[in-house]
PDB file of N, CA and C in Angstrom:
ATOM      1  N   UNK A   1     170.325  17.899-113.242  1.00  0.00           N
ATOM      2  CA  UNK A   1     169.316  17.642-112.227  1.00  0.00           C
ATOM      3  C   UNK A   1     167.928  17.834-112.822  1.00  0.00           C
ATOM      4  N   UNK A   2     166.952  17.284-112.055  1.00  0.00           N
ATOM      5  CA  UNK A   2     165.462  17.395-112.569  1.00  0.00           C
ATOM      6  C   UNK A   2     165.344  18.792-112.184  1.00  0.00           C
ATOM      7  N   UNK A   3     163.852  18.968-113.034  1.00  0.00           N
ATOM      8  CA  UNK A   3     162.915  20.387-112.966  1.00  0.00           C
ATOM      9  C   UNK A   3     162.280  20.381-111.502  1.00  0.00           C
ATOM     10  N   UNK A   4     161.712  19.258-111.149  1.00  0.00           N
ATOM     11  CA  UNK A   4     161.026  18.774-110.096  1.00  0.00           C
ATOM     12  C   UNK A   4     161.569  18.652-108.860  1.00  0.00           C
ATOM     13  N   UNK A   5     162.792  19.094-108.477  1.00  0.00           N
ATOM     14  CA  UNK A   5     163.505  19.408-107.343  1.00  0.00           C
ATOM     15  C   UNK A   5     162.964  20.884-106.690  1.00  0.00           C
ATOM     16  N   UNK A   6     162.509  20.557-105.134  1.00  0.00           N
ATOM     17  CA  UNK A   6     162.309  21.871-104.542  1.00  0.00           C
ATOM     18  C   UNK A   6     163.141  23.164-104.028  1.00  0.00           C
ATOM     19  N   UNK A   7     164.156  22.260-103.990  1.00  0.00           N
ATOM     20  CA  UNK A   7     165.329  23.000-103.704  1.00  0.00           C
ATOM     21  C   UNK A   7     166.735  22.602-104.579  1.00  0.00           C
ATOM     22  N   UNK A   8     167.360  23.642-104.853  1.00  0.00           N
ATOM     23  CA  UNK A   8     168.799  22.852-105.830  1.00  0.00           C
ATOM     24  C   UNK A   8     170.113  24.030-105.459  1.00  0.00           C
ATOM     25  N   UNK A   9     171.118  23.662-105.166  1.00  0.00           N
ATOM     26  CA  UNK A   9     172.215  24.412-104.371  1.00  0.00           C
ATOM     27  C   UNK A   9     173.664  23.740-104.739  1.00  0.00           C
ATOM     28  N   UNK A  10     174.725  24.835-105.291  1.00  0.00           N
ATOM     29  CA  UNK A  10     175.855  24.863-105.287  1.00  0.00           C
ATOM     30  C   UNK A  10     176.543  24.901-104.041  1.00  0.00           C
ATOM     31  N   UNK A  11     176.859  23.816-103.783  1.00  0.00           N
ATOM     32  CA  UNK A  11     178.004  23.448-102.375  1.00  0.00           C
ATOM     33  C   UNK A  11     179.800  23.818-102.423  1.00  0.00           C
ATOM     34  N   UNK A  12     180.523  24.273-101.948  1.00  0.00           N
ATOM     35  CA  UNK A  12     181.652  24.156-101.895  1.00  0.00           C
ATOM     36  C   UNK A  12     182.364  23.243-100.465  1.00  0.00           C
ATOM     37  N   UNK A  13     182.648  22.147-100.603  1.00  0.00           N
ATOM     38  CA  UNK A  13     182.484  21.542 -99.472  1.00  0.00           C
ATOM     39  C   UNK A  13     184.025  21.108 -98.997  1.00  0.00           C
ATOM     40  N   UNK A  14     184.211  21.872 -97.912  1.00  0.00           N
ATOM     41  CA  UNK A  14     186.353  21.532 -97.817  1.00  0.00           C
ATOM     42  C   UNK A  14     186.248  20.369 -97.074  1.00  0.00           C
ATOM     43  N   UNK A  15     187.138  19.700 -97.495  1.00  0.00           N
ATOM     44  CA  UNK A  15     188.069  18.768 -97.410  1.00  0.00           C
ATOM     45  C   UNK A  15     188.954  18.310 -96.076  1.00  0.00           C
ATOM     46  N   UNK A  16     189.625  19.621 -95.859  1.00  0.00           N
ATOM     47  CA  UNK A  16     190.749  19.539 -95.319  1.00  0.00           C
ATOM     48  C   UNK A  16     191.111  18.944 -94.136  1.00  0.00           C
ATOM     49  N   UNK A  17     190.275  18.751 -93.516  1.00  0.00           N
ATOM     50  CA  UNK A  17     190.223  17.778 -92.138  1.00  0.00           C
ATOM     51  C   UNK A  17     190.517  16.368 -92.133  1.00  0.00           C
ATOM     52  N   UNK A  18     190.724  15.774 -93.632  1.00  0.00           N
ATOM     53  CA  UNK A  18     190.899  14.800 -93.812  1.00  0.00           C
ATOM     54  C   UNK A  18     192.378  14.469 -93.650  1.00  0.00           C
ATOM     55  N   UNK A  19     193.081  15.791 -94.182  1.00  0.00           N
ATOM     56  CA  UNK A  19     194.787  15.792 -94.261  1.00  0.00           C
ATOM     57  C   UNK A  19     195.589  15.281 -92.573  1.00  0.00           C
ATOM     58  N   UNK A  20     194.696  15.115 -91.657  1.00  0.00           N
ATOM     59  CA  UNK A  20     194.767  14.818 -90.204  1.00  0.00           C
ATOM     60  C   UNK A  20     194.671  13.705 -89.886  1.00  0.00           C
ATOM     61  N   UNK A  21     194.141  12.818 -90.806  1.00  0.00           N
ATOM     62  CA  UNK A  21     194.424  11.169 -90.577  1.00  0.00           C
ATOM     63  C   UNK A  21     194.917  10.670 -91.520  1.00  0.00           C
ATOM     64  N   UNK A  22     195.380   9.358 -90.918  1.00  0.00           N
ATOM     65  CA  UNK A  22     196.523   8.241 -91.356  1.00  0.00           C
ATOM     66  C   UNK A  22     195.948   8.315 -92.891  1.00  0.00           C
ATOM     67  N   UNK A  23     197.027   8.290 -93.601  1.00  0.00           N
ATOM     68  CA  UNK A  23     196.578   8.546 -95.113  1.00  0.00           C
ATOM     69  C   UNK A  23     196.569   7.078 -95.710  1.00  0.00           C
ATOM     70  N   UNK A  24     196.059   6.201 -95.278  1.00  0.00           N
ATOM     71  CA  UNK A  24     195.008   4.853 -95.502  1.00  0.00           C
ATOM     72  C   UNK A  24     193.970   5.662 -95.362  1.00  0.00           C
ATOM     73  N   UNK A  25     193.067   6.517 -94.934  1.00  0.00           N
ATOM     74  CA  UNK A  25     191.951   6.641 -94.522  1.00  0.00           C
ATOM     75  C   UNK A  25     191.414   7.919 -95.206  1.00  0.00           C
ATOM     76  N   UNK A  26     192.159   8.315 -96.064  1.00  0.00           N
ATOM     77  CA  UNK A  26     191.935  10.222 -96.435  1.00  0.00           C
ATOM     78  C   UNK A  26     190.524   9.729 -97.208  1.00  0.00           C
ATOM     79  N   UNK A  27     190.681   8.772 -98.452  1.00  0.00           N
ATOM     80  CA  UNK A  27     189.269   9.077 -98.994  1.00  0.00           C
ATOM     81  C   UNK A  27     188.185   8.805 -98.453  1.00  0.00           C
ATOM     82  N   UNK A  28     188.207   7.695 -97.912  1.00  0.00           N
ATOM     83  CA  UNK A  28     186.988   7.188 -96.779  1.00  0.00           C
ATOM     84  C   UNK A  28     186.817   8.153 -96.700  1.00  0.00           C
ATOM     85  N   UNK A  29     187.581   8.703 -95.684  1.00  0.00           N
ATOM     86  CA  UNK A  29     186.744  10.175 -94.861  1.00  0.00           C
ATOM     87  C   UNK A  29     186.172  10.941 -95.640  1.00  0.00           C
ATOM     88  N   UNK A  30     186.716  11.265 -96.491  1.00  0.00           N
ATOM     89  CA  UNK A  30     186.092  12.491 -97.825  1.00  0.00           C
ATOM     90  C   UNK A  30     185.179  11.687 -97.632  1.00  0.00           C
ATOM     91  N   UNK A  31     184.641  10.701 -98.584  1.00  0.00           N
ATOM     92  CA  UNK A  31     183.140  10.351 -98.580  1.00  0.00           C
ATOM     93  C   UNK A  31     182.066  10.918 -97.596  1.00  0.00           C
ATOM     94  N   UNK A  32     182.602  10.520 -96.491  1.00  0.00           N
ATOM     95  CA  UNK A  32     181.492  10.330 -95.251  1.00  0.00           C
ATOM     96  C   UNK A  32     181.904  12.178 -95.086  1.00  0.00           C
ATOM     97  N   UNK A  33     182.730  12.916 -95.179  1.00  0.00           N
ATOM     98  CA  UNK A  33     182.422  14.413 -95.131  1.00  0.00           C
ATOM     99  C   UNK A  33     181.141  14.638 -95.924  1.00  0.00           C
ATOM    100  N   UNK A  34     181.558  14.627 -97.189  1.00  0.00           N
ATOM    101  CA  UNK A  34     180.683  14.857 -98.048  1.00  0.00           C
ATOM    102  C   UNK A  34     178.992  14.672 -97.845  1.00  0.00           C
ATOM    103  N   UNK A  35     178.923  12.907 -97.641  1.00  0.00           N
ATOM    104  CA  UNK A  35     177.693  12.864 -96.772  1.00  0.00           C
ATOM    105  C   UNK A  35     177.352  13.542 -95.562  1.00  0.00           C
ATOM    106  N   UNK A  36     177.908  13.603 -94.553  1.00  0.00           N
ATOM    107  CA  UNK A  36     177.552  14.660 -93.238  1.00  0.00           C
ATOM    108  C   UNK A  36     176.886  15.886 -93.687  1.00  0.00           C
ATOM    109  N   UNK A  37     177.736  16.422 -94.136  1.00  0.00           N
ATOM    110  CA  UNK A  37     177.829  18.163 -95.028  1.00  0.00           C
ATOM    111  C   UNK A  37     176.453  17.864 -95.637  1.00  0.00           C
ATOM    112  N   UNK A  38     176.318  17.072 -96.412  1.00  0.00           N
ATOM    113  CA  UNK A  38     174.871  17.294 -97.289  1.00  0.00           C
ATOM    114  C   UNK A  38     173.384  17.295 -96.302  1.00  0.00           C
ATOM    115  N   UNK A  39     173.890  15.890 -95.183  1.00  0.00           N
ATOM    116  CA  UNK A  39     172.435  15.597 -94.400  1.00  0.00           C
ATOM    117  C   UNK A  39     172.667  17.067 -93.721  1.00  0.00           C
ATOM    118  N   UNK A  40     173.461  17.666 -93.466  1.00  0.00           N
ATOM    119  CA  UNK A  40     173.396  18.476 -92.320  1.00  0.00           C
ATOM    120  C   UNK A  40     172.941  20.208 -93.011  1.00  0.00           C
ATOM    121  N   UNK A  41     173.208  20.236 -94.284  1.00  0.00           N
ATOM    122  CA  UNK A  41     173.038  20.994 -94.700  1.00  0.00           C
ATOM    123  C   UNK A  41     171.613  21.420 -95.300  1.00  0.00           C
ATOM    124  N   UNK A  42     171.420  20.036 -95.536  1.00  0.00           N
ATOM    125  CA  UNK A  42     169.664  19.526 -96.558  1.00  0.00           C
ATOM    126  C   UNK A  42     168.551  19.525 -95.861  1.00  0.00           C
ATOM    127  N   UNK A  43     169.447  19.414 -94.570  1.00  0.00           N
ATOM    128  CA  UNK A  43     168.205  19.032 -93.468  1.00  0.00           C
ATOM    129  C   UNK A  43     167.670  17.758 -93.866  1.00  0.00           C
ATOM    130  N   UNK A  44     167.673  16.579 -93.728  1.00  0.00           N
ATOM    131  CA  UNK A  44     167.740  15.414 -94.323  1.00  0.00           C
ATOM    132  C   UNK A  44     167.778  13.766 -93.364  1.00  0.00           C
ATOM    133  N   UNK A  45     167.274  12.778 -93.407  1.00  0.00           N
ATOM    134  CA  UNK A  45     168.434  11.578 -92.893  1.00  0.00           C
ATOM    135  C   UNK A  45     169.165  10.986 -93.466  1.00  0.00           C
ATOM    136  N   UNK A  46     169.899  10.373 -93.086  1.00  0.00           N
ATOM    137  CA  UNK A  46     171.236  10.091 -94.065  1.00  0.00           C
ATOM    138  C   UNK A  46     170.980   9.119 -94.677  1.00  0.00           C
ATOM    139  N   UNK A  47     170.012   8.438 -94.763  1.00  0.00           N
ATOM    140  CA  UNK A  47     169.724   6.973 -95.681  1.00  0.00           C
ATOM    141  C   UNK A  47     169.094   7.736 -97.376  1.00  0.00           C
ATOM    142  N   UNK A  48     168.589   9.191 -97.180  1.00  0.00           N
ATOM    143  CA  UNK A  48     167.952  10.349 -98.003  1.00  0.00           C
ATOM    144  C   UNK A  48     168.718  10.778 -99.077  1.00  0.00           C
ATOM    145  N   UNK A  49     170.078  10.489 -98.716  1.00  0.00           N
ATOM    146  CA  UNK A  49     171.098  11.129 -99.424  1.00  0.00           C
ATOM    147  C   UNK A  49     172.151  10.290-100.768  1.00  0.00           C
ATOM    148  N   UNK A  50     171.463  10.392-101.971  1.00  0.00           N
ATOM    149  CA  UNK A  50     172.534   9.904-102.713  1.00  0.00           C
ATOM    150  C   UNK A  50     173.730  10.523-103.762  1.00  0.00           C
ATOM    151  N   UNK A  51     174.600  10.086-103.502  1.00  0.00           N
ATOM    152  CA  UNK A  51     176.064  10.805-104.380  1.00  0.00           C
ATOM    153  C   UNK A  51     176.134   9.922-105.197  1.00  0.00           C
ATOM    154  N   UNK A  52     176.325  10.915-106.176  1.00  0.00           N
ATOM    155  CA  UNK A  52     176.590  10.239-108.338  1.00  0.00           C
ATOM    156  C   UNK A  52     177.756   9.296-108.030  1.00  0.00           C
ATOM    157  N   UNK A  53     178.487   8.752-109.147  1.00  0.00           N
ATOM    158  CA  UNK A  53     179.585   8.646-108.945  1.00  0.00           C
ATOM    159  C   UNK A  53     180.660   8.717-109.853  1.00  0.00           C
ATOM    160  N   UNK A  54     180.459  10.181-109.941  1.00  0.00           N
ATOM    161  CA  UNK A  54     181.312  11.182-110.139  1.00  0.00           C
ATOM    162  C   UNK A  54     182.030  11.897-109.152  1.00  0.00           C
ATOM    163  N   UNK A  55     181.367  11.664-107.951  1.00  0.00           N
ATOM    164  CA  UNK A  55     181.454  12.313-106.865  1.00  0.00           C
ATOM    165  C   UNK A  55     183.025  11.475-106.120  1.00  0.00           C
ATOM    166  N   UNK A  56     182.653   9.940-106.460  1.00  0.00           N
ATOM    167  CA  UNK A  56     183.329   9.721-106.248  1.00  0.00           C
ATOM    168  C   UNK A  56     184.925   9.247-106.641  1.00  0.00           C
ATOM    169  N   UNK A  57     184.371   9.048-108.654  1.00  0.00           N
ATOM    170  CA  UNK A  57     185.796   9.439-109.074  1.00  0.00           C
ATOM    171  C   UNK A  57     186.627  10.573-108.967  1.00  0.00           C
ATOM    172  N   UNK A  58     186.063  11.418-108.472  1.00  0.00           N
ATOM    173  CA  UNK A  58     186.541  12.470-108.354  1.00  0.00           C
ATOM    174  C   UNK A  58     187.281  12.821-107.029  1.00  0.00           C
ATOM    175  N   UNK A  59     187.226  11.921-105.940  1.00  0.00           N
ATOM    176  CA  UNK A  59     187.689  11.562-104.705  1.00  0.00           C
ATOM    177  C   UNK A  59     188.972  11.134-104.751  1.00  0.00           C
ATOM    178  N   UNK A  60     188.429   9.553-105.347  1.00  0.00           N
ATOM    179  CA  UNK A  60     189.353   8.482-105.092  1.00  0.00           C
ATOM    180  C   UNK A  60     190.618   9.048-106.528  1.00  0.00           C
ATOM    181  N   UNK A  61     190.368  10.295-107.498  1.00  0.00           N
ATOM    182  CA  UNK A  61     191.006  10.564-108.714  1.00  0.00           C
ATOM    183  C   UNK A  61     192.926   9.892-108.485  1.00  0.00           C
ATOM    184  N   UNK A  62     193.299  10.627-107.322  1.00  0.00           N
ATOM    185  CA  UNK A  62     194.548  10.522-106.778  1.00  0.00           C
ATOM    186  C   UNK A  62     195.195   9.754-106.308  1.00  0.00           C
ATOM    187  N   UNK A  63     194.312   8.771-106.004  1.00  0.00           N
ATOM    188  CA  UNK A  63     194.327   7.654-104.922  1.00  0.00           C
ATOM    189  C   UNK A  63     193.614   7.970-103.495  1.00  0.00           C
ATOM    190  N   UNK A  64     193.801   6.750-102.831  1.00  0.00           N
ATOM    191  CA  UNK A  64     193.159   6.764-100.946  1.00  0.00           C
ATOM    192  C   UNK A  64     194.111   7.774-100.206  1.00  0.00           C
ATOM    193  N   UNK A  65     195.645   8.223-100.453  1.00  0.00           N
ATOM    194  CA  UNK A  65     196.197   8.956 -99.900  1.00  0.00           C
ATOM    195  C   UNK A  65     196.119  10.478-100.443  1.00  0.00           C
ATOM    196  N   UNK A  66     195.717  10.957-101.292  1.00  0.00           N
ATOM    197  CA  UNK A  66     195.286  12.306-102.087  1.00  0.00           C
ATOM    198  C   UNK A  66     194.501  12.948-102.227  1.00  0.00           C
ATOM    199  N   UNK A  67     193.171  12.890-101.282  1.00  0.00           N
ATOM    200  CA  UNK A  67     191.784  13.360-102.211  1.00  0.00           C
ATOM    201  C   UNK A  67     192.133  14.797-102.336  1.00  0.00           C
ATOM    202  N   UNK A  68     191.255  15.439-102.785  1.00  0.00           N
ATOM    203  CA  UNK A  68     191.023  16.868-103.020  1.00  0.00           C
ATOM    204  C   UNK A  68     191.435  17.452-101.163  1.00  0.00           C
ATOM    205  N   UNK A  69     191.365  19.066-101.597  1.00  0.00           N
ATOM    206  CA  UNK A  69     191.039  19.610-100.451  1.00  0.00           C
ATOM    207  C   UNK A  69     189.421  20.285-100.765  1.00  0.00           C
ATOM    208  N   UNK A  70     188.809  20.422-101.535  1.00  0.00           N
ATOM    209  CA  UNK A  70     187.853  20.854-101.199  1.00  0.00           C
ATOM    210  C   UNK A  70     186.926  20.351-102.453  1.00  0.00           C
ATOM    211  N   UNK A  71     185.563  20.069-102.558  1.00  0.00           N
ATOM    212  CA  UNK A  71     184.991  19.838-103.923  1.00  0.00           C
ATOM    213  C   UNK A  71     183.738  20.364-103.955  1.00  0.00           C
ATOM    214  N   UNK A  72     183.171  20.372-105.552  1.00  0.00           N
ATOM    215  CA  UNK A  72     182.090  21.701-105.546  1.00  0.00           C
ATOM    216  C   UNK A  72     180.907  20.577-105.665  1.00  0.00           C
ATOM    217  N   UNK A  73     179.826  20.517-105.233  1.00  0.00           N
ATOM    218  CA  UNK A  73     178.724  19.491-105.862  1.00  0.00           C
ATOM    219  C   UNK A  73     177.719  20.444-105.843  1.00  0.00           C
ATOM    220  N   UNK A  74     176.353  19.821-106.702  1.00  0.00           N
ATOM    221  CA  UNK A  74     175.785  20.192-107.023  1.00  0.00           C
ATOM    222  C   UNK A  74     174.127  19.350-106.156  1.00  0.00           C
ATOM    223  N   UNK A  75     173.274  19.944-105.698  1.00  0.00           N
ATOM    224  CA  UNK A  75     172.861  19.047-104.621  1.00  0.00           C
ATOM    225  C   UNK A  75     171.476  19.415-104.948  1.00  0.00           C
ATOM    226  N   UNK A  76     170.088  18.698-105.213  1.00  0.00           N
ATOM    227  CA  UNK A  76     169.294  18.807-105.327  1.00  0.00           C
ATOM    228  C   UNK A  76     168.091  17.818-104.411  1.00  0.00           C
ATOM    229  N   UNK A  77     167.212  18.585-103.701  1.00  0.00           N
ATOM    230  CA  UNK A  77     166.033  18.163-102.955  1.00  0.00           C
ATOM    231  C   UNK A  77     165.013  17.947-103.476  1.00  0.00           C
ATOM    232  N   UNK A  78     164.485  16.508-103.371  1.00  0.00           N
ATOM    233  CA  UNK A  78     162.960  16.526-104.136  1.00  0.00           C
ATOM    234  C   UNK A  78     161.966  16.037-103.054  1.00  0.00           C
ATOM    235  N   UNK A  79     160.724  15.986-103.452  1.00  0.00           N
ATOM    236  CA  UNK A  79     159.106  15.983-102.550  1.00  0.00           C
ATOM    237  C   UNK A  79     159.442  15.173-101.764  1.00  0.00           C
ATOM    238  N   UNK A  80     159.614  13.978-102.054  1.00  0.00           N
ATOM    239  CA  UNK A  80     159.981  12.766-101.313  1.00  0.00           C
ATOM    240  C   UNK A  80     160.899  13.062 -99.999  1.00  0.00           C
ATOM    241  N   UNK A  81     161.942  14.299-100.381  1.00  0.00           N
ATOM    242  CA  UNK A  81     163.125  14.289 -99.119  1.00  0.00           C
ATOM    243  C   UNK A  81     164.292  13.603 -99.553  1.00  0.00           C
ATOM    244  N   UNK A  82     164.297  13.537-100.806  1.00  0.00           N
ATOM    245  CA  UNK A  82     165.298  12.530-101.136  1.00  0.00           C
ATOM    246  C   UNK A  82     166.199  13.430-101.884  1.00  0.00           C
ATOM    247  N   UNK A  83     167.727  13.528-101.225  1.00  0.00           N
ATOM    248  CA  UNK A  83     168.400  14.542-102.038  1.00  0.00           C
ATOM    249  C   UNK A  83     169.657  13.990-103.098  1.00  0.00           C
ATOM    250  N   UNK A  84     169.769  14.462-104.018  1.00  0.00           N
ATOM    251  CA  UNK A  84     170.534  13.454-104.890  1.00  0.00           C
ATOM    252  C   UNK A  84     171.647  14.746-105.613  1.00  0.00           C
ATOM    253  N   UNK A  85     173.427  14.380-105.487  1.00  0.00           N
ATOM    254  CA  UNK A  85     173.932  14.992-105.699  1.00  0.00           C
ATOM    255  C   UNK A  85     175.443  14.549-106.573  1.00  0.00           C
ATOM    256  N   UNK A  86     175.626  15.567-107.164  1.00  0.00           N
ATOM    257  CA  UNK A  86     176.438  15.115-108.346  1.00  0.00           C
ATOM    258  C   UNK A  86     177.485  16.041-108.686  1.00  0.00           C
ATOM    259  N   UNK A  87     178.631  15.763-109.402  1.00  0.00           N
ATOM    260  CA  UNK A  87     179.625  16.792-109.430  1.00  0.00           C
ATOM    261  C   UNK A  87     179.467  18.334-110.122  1.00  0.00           C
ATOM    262  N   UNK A  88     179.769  19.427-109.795  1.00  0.00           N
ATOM    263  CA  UNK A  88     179.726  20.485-110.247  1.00  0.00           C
ATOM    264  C   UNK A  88     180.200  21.209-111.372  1.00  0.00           C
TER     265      UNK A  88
END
C-alpha cells in the first residue's frame, strides 16, 4: 500500500454466511460480503471501494461452490475517500 493513505487496517472478514446459499452462489456472495464489510467499515460509498485481484483469486481459489470461510485483507483509505484493498 501507499505512504499517502490516511488510514490503513488489517481486516479479518468471515465468510460464513455464505455456506447458507445455493452453492451456485457461494462466491458471488463472498465478493459482495467483502465489499459491504469494507464500505461499512471505511465509512465509505460503495462506488469508493476497490479490491485487488488477489482478493479475488483467492475467492474463486476452490471454485463458485468453496470459497473460504473467512479472509484477511489489507485495506487502505486515501484523501480522495477512495479505499483500495488487497490480500493480506
Amino acid at each position: 500500500m501507499a505512504e499517502d493513505a490516511l488510514k490503513e487496517q488489517i481486516y479479518t472478514i468471515p465468510l460464513r454466511s455464505v455456506k447458507d446459499l445455493p452453492r451456485y452462489r457461494r462466491a458471488d456472495k463472498a465478493m459482495t460480503l467483502i465489499r459491504n464489510y469494507l464500505i461499512k467499515h471505511m465509512k465509505v460509498e460503495p462506488n469508493q471501494v476497490k479490491l485487488h485481484k488477489t482478493i479475488n483469486e483467492k475467492v474463486w481459489e476452490r471454485g463458485m461452490q468453496k470459497p473460504p470461510s473467512f479472509i484477511r485483507v489489507r485495506a487502505a483509505k486515501f484523501e480522495d475517500g477512495v479505499v483500495e484493498a488487497e490480500l493480506a
